[in-house]
C-alpha atoms as a PDB file:
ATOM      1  CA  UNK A   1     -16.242   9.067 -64.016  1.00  0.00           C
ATOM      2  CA  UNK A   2     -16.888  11.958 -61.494  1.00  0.00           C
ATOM      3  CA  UNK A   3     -16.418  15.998 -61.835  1.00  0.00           C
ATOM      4  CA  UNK A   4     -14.775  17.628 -58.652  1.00  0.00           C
ATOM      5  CA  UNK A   5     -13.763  21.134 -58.848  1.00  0.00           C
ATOM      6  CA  UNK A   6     -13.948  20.970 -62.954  1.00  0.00           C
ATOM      7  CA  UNK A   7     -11.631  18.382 -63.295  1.00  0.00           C
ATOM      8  CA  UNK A   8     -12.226  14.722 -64.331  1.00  0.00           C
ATOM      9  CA  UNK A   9     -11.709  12.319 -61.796  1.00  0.00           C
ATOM     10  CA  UNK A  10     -12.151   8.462 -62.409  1.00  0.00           C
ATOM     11  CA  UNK A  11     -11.277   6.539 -59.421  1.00  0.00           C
ATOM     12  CA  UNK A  12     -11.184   6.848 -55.518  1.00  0.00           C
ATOM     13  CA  UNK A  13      -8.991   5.718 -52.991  1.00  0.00           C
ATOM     14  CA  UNK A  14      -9.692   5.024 -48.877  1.00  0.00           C
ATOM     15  CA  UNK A  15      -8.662   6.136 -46.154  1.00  0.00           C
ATOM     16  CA  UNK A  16      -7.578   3.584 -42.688  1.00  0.00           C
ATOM     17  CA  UNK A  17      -6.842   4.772 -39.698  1.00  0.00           C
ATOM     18  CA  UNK A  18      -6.395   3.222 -35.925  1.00  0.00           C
ATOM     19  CA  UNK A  19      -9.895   3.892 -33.836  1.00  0.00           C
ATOM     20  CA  UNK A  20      -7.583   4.140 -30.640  1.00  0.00           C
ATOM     21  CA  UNK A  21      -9.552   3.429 -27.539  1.00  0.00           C
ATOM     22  CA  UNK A  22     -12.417   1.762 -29.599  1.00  0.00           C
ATOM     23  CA  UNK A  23     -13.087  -1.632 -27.734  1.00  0.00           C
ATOM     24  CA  UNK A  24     -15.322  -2.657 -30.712  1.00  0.00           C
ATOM     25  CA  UNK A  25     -17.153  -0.949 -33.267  1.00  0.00           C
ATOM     26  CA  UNK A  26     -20.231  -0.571 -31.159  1.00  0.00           C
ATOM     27  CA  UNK A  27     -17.390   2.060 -28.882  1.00  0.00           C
ATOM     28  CA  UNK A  28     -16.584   3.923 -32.036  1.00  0.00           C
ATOM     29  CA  UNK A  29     -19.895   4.368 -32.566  1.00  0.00           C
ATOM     30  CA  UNK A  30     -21.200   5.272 -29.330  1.00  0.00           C
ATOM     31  CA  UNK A  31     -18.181   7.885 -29.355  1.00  0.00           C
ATOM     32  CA  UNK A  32     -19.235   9.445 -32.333  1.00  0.00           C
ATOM     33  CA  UNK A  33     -22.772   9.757 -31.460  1.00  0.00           C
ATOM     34  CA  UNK A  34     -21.738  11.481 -28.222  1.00  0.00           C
ATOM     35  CA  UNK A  35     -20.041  13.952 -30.297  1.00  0.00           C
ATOM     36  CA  UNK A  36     -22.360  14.589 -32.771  1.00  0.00           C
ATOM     37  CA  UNK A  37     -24.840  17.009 -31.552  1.00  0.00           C
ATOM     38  CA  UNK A  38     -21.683  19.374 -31.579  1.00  0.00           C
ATOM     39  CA  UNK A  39     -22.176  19.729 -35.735  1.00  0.00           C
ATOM     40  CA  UNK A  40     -24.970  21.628 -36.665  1.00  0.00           C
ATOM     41  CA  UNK A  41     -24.791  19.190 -39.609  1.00  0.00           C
ATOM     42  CA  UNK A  42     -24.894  15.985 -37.135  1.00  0.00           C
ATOM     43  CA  UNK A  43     -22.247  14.129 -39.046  1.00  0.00           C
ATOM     44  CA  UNK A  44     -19.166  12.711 -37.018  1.00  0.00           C
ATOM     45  CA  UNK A  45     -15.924  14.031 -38.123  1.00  0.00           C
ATOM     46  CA  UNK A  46     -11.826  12.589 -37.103  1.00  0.00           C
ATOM     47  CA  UNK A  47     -10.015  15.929 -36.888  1.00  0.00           C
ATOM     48  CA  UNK A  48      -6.223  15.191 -37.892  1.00  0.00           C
ATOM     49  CA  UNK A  49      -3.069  17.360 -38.166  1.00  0.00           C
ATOM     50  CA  UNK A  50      -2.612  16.420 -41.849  1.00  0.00           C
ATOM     51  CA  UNK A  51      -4.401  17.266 -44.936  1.00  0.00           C
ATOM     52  CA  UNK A  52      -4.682  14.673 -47.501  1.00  0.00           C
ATOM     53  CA  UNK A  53      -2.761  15.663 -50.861  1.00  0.00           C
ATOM     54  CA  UNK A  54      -5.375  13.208 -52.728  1.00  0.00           C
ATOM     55  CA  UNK A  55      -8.332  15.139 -51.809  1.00  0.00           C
ATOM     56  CA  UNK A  56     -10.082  14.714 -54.915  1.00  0.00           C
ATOM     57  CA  UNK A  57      -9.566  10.820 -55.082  1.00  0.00           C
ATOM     58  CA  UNK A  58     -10.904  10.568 -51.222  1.00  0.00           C
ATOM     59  CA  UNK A  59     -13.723  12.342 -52.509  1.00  0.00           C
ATOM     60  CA  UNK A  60     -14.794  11.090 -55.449  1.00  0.00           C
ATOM     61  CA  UNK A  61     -16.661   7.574 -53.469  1.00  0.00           C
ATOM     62  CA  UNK A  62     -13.436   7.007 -50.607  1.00  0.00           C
ATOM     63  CA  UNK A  63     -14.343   5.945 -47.102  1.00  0.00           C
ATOM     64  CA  UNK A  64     -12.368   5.737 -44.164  1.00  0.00           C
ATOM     65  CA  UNK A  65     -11.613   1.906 -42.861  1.00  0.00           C
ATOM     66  CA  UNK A  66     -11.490   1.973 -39.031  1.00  0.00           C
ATOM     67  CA  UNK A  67      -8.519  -0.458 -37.149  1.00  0.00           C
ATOM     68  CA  UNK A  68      -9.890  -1.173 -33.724  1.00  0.00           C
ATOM     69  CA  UNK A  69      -7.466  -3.702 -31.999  1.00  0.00           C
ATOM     70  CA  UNK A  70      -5.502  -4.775 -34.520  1.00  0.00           C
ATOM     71  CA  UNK A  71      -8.290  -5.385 -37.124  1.00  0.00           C
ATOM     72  CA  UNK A  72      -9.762  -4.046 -39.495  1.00  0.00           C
ATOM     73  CA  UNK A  73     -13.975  -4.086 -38.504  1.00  0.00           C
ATOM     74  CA  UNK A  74     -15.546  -1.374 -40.297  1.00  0.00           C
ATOM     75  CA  UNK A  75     -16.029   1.484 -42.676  1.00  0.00           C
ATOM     76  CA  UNK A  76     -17.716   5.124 -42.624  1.00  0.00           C
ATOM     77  CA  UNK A  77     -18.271   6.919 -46.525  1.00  0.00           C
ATOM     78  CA  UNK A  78     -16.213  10.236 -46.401  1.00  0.00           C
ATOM     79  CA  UNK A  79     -18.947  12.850 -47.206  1.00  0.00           C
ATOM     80  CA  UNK A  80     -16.288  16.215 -47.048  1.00  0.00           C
ATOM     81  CA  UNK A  81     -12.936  17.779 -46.042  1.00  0.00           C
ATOM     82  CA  UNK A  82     -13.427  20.709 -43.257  1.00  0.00           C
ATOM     83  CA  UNK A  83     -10.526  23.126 -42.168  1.00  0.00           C
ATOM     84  CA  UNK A  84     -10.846  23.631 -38.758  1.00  0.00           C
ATOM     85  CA  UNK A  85      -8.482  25.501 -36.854  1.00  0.00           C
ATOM     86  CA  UNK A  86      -7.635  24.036 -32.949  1.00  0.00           C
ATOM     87  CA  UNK A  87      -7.015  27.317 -29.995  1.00  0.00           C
ATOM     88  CA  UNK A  88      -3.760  27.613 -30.742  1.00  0.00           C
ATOM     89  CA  UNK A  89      -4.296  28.516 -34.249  1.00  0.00           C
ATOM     90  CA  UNK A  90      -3.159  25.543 -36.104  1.00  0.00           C
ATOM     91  CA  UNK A  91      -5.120  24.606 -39.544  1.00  0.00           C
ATOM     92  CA  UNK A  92      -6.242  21.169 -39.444  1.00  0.00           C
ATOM     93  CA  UNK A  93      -8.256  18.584 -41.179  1.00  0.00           C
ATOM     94  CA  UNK A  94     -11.943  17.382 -40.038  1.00  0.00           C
ATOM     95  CA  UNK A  95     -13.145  14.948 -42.153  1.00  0.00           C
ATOM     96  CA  UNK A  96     -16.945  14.587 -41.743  1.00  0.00           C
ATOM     97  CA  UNK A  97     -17.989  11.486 -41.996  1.00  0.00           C
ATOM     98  CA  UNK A  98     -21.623   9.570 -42.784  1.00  0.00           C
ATOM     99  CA  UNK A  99     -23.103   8.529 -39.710  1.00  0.00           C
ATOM    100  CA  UNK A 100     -23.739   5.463 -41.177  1.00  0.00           C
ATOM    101  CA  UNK A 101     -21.093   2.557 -39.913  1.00  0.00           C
ATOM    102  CA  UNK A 102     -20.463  -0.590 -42.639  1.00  0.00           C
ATOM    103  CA  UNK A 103     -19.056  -3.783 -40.554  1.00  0.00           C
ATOM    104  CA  UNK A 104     -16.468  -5.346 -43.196  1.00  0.00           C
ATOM    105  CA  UNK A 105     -15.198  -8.502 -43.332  1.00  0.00           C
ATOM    106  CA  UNK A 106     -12.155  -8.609 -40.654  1.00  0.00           C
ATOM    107  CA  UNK A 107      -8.865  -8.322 -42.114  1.00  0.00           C
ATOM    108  CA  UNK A 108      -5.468  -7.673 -39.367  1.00  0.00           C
ATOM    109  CA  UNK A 109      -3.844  -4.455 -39.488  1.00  0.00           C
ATOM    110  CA  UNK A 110      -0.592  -3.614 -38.017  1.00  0.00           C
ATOM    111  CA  UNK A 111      -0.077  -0.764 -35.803  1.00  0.00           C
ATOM    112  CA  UNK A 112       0.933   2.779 -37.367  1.00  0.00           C
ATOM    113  CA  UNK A 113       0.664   6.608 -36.900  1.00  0.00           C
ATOM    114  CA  UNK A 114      -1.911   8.765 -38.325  1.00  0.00           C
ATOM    115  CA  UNK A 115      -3.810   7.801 -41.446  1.00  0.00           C
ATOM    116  CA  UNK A 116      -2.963   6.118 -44.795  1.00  0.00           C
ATOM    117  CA  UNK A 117      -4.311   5.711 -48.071  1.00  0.00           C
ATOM    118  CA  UNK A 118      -5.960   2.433 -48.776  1.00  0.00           C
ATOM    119  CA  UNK A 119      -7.020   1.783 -52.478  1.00  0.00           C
ATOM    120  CA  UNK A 120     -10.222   0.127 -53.316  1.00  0.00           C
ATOM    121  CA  UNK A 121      -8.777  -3.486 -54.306  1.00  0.00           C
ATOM    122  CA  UNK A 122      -6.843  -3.315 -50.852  1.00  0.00           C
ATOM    123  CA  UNK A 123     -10.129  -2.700 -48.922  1.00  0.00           C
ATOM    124  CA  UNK A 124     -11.835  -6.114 -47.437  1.00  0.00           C
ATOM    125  CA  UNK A 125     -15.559  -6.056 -48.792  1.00  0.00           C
ATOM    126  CA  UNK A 126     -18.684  -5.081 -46.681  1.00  0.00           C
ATOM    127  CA  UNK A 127     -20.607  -7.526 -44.584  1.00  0.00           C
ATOM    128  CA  UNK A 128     -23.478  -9.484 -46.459  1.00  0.00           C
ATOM    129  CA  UNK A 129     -26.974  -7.542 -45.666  1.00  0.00           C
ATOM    130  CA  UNK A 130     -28.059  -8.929 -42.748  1.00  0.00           C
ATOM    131  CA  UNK A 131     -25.161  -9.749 -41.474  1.00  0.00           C
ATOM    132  CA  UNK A 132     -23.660  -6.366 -40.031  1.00  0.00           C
ATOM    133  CA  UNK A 133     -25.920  -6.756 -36.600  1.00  0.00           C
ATOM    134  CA  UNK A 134     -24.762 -10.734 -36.233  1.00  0.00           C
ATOM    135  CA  UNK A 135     -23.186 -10.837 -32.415  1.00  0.00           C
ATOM    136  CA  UNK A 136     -19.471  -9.783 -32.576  1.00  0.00           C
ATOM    137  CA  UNK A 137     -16.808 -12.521 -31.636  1.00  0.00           C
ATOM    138  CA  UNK A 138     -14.845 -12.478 -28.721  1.00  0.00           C
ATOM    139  CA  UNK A 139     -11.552 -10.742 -29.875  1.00  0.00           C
ATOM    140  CA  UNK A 140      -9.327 -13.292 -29.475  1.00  0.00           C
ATOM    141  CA  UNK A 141     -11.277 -15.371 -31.722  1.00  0.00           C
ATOM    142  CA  UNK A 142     -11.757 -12.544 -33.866  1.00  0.00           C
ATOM    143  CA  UNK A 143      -7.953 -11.954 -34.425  1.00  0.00           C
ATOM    144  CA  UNK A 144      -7.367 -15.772 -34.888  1.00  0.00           C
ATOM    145  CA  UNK A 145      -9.964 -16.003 -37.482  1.00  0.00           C
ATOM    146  CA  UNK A 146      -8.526 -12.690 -39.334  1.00  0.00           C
ATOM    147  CA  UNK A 147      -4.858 -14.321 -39.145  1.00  0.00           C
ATOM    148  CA  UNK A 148      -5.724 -17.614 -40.829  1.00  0.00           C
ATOM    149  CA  UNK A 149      -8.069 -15.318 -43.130  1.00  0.00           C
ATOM    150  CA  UNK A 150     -11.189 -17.693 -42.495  1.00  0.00           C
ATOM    151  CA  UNK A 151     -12.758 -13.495 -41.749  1.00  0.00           C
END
């Protein structure tokens, strides 16, 4: 059981979102590594309109599960919750994320908007070690695999 903000807090929950215009995971994380020496901390962060009303829960061991074409491919830990506030004055969410990206076992995802809350038994499991730099299937094959749930 964790402490956050002198409360007790005993489980977690996730995070999944759509990585839109991620062609794999190797995109996402070429994106965020572009972006990163814009943090004087270095970490990556998704900036969205909405603040999650289970703070505590996403940050008590939550990570956020990326989508990227239908599927879900991978996960980054969720190290904090930034306000950040756009030009035109508009509080907003950054969540800073571990560089650190953890290839999961493929599961299919359909579209949706924004971000939802994904709770740790609904979460497909990491990649074996030694597995996470295996050569990525060709989407198609990816997405058929995922849809019979052979991945």
């Amino acid at each position: 059981m964790g402490r956050l903000c002198g409360k007790a807090v005993d489980k977690y929950v996730n995070l999944i979102k759509l990585s839109v215009g991620s062609e794999s995971v190797d995109t996402l994380m070429a994106w965020q590594d572009s972006r990163r020496p814009l943090y004087e901390d270095g970490c990556p962060r998704h900036v969205t309109r909405m603040w999650p009303k289970r703070e505590s829960e996403i940050l008590n061991g939550g990570s956020i599960y990326w989508v990227i074409k239908g599927v879900i491919q991978c996960r980054q830990r969720i190290l904090r919750l930034d306000e950040v506030r756009g030009e035109d004055g508009i509080r907003r969410c950054a969540i800073v994320l571990d560089p650190q990206v953890h290839r999961t076992q493929t599961a299919l995802k359909r579209p949706f908007q924004g971000w939802r809350y994904l709770k740790p038994e609904d979460t497909p499991a990491d990649l074996p070690e030694g597995r996470e730099q295996d050569d990525a299937l060709p989407d198609d094959l990816n997405r058929a695999l995922a849809e019979i749930g052979v991945l």
